[in-house]
N, C-alpha and C. Protein backbone atom coordinates (compact mmCIF):
# COMPACT_ATOMS: atom_id res chain seq x y z
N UNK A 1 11.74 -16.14 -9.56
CA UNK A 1 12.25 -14.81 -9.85
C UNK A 1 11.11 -13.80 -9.71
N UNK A 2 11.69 -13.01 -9.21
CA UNK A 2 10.23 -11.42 -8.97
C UNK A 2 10.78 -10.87 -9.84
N UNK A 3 9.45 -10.08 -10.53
CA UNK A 3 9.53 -8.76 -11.64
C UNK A 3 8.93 -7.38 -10.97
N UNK A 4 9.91 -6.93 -11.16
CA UNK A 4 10.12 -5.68 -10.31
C UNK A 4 10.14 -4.37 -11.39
N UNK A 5 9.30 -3.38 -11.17
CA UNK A 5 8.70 -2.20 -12.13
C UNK A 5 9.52 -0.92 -11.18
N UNK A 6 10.32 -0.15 -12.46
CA UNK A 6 10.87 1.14 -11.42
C UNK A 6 10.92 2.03 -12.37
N UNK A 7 10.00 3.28 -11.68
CA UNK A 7 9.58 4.61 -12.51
C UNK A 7 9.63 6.16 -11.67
N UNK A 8 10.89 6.73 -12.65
CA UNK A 8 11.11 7.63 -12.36
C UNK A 8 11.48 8.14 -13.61
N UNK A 9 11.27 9.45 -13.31
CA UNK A 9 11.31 10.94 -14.82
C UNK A 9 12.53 10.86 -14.99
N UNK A 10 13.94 11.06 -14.23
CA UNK A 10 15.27 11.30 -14.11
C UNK A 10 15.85 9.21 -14.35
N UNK A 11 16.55 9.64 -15.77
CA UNK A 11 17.15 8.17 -16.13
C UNK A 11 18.03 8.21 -15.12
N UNK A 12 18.84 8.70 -14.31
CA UNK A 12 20.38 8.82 -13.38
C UNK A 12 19.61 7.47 -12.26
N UNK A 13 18.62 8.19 -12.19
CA UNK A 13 18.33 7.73 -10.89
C UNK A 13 17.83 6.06 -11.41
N UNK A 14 16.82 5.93 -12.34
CA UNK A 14 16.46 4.40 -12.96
C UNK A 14 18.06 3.88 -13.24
N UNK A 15 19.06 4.28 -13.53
CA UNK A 15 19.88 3.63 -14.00
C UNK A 15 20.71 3.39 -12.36
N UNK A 16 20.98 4.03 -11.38
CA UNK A 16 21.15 3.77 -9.90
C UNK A 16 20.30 3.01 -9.40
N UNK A 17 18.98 3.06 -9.13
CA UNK A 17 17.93 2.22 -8.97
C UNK A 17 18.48 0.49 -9.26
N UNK A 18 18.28 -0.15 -10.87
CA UNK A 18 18.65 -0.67 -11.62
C UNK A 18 20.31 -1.73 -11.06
N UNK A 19 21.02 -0.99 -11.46
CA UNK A 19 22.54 -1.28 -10.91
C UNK A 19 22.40 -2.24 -9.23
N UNK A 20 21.57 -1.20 -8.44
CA UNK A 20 21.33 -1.81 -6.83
C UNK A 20 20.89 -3.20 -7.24
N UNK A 21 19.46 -3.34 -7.88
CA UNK A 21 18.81 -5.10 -8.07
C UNK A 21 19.79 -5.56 -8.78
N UNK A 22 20.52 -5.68 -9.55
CA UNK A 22 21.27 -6.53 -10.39
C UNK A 22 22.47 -6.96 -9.39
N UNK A 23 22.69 -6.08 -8.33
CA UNK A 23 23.90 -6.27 -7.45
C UNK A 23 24.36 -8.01 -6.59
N UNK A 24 25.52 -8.41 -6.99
CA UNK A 24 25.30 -9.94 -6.26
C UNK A 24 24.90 -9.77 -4.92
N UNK A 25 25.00 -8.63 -4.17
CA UNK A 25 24.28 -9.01 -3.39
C UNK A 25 23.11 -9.23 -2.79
N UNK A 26 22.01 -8.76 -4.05
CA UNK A 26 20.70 -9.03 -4.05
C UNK A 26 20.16 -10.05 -5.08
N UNK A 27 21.20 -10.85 -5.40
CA UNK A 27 20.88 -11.99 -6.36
C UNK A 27 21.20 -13.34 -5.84
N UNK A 28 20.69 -14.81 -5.97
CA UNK A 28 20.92 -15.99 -5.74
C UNK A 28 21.52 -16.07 -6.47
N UNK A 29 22.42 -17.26 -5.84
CA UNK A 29 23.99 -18.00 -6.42
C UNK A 29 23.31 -19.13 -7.44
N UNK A 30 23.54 -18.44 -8.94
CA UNK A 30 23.62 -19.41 -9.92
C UNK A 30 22.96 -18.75 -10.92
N UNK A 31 21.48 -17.76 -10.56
CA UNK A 31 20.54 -17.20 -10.98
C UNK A 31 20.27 -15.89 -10.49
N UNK A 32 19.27 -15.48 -11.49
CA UNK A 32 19.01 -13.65 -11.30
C UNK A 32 17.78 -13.74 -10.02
N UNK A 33 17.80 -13.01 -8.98
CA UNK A 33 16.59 -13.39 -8.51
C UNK A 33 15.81 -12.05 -8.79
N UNK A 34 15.72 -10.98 -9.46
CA UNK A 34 15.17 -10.23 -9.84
C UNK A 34 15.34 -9.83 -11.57
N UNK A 35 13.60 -9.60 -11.87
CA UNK A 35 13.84 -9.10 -13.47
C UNK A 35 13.26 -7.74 -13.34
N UNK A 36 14.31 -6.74 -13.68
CA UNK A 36 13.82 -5.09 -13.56
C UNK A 36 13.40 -4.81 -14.75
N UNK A 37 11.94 -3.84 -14.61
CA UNK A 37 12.01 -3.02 -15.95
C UNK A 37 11.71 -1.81 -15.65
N UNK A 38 12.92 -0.76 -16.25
CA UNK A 38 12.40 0.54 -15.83
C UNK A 38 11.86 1.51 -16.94
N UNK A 39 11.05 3.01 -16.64
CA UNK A 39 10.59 3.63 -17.01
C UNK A 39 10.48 5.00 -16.64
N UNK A 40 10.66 5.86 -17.36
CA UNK A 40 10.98 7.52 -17.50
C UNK A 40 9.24 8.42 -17.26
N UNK A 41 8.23 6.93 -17.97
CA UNK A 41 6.78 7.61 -17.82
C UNK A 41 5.93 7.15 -17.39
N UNK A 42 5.16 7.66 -16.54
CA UNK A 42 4.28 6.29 -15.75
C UNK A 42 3.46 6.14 -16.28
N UNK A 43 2.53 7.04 -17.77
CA UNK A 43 1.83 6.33 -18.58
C UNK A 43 2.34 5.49 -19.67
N UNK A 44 3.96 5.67 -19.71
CA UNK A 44 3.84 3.55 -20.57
C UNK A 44 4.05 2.70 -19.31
N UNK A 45 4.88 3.22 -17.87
CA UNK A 45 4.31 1.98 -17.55
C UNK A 45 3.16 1.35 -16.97
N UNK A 46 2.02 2.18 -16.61
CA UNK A 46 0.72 1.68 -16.68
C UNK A 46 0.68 0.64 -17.84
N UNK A 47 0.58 1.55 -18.98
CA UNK A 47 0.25 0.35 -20.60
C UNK A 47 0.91 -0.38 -20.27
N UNK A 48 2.26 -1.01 -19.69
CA UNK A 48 3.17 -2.17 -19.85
C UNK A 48 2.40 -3.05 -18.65
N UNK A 49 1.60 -2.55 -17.70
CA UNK A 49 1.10 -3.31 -16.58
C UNK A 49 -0.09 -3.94 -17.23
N UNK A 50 -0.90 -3.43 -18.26
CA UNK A 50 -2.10 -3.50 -18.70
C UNK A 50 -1.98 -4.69 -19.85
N UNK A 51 -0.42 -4.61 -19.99
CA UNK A 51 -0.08 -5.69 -21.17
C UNK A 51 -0.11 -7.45 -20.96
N UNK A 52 -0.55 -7.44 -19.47
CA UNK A 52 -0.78 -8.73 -18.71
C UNK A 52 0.78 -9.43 -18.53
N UNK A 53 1.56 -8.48 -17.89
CA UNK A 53 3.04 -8.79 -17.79
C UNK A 53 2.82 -8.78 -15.90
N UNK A 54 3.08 -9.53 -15.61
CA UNK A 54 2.80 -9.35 -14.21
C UNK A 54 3.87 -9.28 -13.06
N UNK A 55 4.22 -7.85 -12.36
CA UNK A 55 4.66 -7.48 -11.96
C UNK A 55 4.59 -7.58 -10.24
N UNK A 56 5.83 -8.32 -9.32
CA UNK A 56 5.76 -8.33 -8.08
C UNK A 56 5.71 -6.78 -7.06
N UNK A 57 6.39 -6.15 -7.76
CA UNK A 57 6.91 -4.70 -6.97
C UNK A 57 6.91 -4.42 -7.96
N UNK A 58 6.51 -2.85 -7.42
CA UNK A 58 6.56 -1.43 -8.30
C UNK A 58 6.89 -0.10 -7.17
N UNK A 59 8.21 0.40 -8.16
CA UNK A 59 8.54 1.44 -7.17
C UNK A 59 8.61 2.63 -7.90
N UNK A 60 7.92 3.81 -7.67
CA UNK A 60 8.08 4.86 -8.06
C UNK A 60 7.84 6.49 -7.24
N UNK A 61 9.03 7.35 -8.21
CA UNK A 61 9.11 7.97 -7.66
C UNK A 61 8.15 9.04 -7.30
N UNK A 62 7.99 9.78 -6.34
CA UNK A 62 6.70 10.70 -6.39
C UNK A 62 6.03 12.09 -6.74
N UNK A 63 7.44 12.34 -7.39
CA UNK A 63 7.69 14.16 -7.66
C UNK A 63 8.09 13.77 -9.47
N UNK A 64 7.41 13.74 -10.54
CA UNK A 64 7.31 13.55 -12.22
C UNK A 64 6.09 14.56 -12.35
N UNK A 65 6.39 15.19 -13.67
CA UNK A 65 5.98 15.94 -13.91
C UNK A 65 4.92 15.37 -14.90
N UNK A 66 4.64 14.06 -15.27
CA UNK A 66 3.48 14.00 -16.23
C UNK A 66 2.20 13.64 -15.02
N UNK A 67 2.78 12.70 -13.75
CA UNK A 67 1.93 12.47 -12.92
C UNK A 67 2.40 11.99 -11.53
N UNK A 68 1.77 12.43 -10.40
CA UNK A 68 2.41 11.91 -9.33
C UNK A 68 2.45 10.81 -8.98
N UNK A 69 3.90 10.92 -7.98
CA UNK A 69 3.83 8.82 -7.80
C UNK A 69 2.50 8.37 -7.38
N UNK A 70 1.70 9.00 -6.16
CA UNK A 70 0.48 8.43 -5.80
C UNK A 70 -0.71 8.16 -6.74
N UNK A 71 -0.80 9.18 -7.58
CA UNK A 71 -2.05 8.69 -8.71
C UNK A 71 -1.46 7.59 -9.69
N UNK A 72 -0.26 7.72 -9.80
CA UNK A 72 0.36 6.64 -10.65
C UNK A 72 0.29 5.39 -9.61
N UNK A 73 0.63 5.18 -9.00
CA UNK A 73 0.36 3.72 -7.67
C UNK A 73 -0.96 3.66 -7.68
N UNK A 74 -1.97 4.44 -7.63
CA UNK A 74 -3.47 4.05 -7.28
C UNK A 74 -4.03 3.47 -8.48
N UNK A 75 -3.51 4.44 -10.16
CA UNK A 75 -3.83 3.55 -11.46
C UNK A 75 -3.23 2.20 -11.18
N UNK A 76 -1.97 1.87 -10.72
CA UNK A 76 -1.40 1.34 -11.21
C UNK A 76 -1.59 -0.27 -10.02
N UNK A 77 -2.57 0.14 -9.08
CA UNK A 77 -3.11 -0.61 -8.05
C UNK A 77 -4.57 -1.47 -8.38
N UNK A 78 -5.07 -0.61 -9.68
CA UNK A 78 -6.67 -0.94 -9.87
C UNK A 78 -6.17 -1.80 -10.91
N UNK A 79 -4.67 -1.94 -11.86
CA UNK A 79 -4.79 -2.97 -13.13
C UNK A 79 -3.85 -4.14 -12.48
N UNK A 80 -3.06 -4.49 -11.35
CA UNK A 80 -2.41 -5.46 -10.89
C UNK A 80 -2.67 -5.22 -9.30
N UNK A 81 -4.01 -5.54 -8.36
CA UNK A 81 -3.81 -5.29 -7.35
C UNK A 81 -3.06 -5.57 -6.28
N UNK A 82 -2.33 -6.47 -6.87
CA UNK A 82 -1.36 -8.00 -5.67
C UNK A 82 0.03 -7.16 -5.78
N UNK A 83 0.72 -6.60 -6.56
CA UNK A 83 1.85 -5.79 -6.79
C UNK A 83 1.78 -5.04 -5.76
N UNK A 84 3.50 -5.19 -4.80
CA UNK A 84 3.33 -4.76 -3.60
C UNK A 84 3.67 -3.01 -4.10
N UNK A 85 3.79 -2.09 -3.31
CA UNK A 85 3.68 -0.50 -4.50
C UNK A 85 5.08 0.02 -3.23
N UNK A 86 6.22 0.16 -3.45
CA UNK A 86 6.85 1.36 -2.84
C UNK A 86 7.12 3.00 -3.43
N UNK A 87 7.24 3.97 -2.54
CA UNK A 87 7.04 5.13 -3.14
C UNK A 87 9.16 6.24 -2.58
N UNK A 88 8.80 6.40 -3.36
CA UNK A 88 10.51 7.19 -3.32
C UNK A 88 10.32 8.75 -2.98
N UNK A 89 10.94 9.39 -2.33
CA UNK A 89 10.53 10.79 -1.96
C UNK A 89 11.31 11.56 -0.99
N UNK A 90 11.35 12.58 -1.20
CA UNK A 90 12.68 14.09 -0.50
C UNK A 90 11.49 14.32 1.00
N UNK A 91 11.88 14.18 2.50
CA UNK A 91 11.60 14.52 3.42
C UNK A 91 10.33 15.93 3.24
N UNK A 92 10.66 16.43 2.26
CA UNK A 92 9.73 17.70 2.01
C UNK A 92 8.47 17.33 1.93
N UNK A 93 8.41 16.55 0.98
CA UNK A 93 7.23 15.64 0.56
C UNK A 93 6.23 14.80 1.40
N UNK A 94 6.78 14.79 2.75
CA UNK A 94 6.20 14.02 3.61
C UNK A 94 5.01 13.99 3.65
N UNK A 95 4.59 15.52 4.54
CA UNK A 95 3.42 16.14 4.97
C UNK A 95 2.50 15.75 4.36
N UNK A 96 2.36 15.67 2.94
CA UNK A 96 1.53 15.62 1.74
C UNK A 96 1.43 14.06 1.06
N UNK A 97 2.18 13.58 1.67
CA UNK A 97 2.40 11.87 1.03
C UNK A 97 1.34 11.51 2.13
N UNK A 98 1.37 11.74 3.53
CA UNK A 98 0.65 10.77 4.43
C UNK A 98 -0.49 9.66 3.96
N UNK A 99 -1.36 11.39 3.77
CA UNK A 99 -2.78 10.44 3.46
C UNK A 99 -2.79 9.87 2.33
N UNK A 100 -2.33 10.59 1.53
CA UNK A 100 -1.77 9.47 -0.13
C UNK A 100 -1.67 8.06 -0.11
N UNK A 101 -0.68 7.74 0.65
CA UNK A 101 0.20 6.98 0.95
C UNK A 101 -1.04 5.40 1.63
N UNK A 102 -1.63 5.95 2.35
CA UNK A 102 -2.73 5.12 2.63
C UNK A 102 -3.75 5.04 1.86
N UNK A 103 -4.05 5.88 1.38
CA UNK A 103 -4.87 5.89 -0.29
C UNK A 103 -4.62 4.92 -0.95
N UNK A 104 -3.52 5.02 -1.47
CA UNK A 104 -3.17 4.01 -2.42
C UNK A 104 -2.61 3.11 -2.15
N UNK A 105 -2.75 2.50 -0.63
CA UNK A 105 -2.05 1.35 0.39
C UNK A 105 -0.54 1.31 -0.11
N UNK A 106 0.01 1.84 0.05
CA UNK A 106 1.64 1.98 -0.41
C UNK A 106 2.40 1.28 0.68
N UNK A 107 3.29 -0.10 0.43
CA UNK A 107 3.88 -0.88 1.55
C UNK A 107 4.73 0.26 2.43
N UNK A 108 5.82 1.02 1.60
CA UNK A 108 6.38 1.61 2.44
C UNK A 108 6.80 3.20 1.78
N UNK A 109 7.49 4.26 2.71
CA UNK A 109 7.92 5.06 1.96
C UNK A 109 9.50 5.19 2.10
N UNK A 110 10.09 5.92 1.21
CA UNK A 110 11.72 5.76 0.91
C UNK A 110 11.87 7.10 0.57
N UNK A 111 12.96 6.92 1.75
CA UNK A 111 13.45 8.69 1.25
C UNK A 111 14.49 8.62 0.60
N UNK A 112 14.50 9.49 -0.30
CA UNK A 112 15.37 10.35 -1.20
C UNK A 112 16.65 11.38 -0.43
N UNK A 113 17.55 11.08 -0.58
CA UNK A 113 18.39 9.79 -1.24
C UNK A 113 18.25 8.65 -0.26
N UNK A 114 18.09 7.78 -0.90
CA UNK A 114 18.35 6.01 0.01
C UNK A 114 19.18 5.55 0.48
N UNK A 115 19.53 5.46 1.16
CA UNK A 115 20.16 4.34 1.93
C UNK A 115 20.25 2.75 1.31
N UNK A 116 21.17 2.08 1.04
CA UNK A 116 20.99 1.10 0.11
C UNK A 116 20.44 -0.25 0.69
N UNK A 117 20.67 0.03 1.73
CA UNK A 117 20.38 -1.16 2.84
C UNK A 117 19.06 -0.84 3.10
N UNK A 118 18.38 0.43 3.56
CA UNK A 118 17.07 0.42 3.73
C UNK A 118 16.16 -0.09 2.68
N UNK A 119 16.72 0.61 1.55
CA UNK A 119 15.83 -0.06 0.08
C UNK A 119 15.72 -1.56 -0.02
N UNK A 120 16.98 -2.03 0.09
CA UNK A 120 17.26 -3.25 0.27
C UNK A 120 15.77 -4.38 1.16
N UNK A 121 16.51 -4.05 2.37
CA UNK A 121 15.98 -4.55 3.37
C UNK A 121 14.10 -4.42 2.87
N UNK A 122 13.71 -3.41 2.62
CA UNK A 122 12.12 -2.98 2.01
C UNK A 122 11.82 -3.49 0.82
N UNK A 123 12.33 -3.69 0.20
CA UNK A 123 12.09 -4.47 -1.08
C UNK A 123 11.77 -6.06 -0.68
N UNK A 124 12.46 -6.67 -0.04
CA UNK A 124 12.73 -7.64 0.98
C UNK A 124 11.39 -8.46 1.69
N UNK A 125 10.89 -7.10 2.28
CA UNK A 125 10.33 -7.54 3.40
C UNK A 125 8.98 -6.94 2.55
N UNK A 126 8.81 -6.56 1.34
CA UNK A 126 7.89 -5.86 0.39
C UNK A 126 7.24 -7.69 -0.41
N UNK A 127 8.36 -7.94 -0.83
CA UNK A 127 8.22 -8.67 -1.94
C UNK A 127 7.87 -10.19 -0.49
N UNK A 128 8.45 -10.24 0.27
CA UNK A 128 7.83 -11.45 1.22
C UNK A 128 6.62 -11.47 1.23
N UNK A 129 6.26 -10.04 2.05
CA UNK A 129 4.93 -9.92 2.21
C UNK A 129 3.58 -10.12 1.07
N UNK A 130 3.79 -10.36 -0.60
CA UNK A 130 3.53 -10.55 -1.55
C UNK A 130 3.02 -11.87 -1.40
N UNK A 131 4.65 -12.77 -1.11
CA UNK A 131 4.85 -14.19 -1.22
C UNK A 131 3.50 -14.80 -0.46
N UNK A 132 3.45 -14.13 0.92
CA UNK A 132 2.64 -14.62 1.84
C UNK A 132 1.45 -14.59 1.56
N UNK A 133 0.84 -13.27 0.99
CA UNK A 133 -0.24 -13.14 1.04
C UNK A 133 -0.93 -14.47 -0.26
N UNK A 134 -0.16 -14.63 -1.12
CA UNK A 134 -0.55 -14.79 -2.17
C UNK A 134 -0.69 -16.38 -1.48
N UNK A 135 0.44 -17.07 -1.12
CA UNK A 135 0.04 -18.15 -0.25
C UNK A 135 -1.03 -18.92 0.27
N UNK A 136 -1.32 -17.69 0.78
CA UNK A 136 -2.24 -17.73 1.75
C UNK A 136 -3.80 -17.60 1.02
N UNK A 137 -4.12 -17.30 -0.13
CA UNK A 137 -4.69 -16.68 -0.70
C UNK A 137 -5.21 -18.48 -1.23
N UNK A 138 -3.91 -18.74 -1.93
CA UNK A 138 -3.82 -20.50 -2.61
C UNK A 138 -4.48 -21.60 -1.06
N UNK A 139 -4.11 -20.96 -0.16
CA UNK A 139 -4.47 -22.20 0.56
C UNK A 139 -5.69 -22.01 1.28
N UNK A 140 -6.41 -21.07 0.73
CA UNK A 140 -7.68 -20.86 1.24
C UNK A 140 -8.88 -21.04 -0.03
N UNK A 141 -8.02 -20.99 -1.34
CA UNK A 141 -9.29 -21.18 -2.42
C UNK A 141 -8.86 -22.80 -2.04
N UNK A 142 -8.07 -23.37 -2.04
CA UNK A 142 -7.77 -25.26 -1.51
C UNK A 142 -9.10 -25.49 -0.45
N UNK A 143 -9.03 -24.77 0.59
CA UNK A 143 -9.90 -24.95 1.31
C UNK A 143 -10.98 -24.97 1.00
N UNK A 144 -11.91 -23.93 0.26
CA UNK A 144 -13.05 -23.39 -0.30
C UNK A 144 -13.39 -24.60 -1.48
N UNK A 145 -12.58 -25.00 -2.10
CA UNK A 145 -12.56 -25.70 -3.34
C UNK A 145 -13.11 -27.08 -2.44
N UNK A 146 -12.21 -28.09 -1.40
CA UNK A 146 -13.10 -29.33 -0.61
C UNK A 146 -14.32 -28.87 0.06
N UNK A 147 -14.68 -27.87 0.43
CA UNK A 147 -15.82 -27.46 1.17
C UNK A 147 -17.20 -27.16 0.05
N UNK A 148 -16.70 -27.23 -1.46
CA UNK A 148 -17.39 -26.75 -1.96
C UNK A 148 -18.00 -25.44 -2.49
N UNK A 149 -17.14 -24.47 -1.86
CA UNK A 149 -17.67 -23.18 -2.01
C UNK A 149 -17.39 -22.66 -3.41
N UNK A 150 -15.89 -22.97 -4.22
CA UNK A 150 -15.76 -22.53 -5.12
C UNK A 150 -15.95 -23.88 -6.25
N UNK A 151 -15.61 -23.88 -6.93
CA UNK A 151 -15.26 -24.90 -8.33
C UNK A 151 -14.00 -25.46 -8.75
N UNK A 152 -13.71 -26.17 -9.34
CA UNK A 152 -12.22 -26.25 -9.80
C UNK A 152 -12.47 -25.07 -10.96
N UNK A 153 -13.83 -24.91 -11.97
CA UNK A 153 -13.08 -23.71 -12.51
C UNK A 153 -12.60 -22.47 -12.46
N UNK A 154 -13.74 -22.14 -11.31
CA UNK A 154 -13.51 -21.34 -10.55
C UNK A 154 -12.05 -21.02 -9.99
N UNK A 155 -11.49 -21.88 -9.39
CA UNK A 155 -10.51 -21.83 -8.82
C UNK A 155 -9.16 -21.51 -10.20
N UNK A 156 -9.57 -22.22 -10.87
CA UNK A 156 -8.52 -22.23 -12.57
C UNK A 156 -8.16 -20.95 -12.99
N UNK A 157 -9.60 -20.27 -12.95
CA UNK A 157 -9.62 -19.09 -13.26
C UNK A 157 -9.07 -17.56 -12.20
N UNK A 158 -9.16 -18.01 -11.08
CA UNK A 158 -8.89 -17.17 -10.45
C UNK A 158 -6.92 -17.07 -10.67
N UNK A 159 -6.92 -18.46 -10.91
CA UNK A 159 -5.24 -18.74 -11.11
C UNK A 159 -4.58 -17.88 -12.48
N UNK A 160 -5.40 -17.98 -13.24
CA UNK A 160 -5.05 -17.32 -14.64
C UNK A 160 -4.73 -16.10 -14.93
N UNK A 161 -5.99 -15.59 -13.96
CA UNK A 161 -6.07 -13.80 -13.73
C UNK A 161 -5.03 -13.34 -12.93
N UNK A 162 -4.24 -14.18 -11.91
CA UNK A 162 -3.49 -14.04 -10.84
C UNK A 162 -2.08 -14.07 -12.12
N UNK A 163 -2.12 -14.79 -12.39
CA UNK A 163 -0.92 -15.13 -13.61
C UNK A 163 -0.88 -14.18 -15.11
N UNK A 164 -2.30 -13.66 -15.36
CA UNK A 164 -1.90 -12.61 -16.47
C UNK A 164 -3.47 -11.66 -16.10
N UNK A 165 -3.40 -10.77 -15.11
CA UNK A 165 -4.19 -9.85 -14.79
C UNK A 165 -5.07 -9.30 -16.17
N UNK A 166 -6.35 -9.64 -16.05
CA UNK A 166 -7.08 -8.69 -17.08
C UNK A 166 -7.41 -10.11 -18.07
N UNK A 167 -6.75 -11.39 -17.78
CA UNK A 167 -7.44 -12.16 -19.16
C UNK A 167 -8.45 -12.89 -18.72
N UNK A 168 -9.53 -12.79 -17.56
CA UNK A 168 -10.44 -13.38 -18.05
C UNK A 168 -11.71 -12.20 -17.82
N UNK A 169 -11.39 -11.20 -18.47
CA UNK A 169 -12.40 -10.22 -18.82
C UNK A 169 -12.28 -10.21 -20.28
N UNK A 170 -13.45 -11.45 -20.63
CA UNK A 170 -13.59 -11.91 -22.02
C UNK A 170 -15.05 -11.52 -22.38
N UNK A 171 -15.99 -11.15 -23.30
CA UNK A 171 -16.90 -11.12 -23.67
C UNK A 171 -17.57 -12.24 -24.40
N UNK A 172 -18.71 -12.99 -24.26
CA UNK A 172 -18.91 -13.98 -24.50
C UNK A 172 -19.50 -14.12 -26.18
N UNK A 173 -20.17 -14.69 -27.22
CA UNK A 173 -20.89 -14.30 -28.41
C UNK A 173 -22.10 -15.45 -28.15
N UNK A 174 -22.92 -15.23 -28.98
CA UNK A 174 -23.99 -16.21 -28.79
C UNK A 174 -24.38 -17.41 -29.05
N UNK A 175 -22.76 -17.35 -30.03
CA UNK A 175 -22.68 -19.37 -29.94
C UNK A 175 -21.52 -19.53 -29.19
N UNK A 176 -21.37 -19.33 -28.03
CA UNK A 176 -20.55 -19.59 -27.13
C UNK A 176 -18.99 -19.50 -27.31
N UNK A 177 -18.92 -18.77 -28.52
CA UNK A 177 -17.14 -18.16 -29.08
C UNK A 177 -16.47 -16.82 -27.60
N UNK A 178 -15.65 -16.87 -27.74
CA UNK A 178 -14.74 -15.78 -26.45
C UNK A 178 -15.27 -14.54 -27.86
N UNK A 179 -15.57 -13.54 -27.23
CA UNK A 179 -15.04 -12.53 -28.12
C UNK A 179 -14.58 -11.39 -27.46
N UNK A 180 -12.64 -11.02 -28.31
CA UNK A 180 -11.79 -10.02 -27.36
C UNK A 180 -11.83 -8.82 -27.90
N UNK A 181 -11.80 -8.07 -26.48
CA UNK A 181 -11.75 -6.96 -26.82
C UNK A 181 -10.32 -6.42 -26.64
N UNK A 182 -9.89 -6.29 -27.62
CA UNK A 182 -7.92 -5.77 -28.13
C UNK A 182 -7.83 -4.28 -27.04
N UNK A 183 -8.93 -3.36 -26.47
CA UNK A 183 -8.45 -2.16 -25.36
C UNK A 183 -8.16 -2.81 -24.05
N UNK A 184 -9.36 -4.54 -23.85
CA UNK A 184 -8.99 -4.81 -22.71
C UNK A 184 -7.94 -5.79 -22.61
N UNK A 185 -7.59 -6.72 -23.17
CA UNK A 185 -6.99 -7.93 -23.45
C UNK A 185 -5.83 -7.95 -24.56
N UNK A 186 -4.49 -8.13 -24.10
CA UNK A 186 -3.26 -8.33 -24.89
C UNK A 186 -3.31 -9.79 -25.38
N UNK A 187 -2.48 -9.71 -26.76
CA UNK A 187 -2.66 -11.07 -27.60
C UNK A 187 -1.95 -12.32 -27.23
N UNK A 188 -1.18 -11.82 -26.18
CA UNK A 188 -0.63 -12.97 -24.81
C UNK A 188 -1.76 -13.33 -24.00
N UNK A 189 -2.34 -12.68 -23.63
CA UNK A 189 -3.68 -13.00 -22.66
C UNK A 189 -4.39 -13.34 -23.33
N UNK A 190 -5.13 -13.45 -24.50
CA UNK A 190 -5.48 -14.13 -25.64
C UNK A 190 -5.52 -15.23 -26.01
N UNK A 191 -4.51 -15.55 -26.08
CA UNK A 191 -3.52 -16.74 -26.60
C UNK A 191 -3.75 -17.59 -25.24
N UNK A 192 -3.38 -17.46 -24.08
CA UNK A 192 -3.57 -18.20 -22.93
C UNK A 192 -5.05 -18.38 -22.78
N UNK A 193 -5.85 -17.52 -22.72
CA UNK A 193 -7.61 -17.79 -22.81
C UNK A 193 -7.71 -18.76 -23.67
N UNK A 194 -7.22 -18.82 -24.92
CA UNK A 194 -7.95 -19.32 -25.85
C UNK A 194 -7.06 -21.18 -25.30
N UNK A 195 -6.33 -21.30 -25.19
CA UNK A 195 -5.56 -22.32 -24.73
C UNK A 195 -5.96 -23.01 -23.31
N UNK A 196 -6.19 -22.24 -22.45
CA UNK A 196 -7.12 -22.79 -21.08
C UNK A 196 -8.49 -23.41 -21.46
N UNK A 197 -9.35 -22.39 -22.60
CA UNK A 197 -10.79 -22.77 -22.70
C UNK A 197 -10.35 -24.03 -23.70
N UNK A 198 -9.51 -24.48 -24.72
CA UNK A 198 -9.50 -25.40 -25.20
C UNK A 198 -9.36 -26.39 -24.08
N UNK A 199 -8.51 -26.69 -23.55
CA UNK A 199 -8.17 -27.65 -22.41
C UNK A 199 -9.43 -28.18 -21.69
N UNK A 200 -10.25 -26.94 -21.52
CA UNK A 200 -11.35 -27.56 -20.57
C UNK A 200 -12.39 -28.29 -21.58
N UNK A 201 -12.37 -28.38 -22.44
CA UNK A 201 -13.09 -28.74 -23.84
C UNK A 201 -13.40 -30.68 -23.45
């Protein structure tokens, strides 16, 4: 299942948004293949990204008045970088999205109003492109790992961070205790640190 982040100022539109992923026709037979969570502000959902909840897609819109979609995608690029980013937007907006838009490597852009099939289809070919990379990503620390280059813990760890972004930025103490810092690290990411480092014990 992909977890999918959608932020826009106007609830009409999160609740249209919303309705589309839940639709059978963007779901597997038996199961949900998408978990949405939406949001009105893109500074809680930054905090909700920061909460080590890890998110496949994030789509937001680009015209909110606390912050634009692009600075919100570029924060929101530096705390989950693997989250593929689509951006929503009125033809007006173009001109001014371009260089943005590559700024903050944004998979694609979506005009306002959507087309349900285009969204569709981009979400699609958004969230593949995720699949792959990440793949690809696994079968090259495999590689690195027989060649020697990395470690198995190495490799453990890179898995962990991939799985709850931000938990292994731990501070160490001088008898070798984790010590967390609660601005950087949620008590889920916590809880999993402290449970990995037992294991390796």
């Amino acid at each position: 299942m992909h977890r999918i982040m959608l932020v826009d100022d106007e609830q009409n539109i999160l609740n249209a948004l919303r309705r589309l992923f839940v639709s059978p026709s963007l779901q597997d037979t038996g199961s949900p293949k998408f978990q949405v969570e939406t949001f009105t502000s893109p500074q809680q959902a930054l905090r909700r990204a920061e909460d080590g909840v890890v998110f496949d897609l994030v789509i937001s819109d680009y015209r909110m008045p606390e912050m634009d979609g692009v600075a919100f995608l570029k924060a929101f690029k530096k705390i989950q970088p693997d989250a593929e980013r689509l951006i929503l937007s009125g033809y007006a907006d173009l001109g001014a999205l371009v260089g943005a838009i590559n700024e903050a490597q944004i998979f694609r852009f979506i005009s306002k109003p959507w087309h349900d099939y285009e969204l569709k289809s981009a979400v699609e070919q958004a969230l593949a492109h995720r699949d792959l990379l990440r793949d690809n990503q696994q079968l090259a620390d495999q590689v690195r790992l027989q060649i020697g280059v990395i470690s198995k813990q190495e490799m453990a760890l890179r898995r962990l961070e991939e799985e709850s972004p931000g938990i292994t930025k731990v501070h160490w103490g001088e008898d070798g205790s984790v010590i967390f810092d609660e601005n950087e690290v949620s008590d889920d990411a916590a809880q999993e640190a402290d449970k990995w480092l037992n294991s390796t014990k």
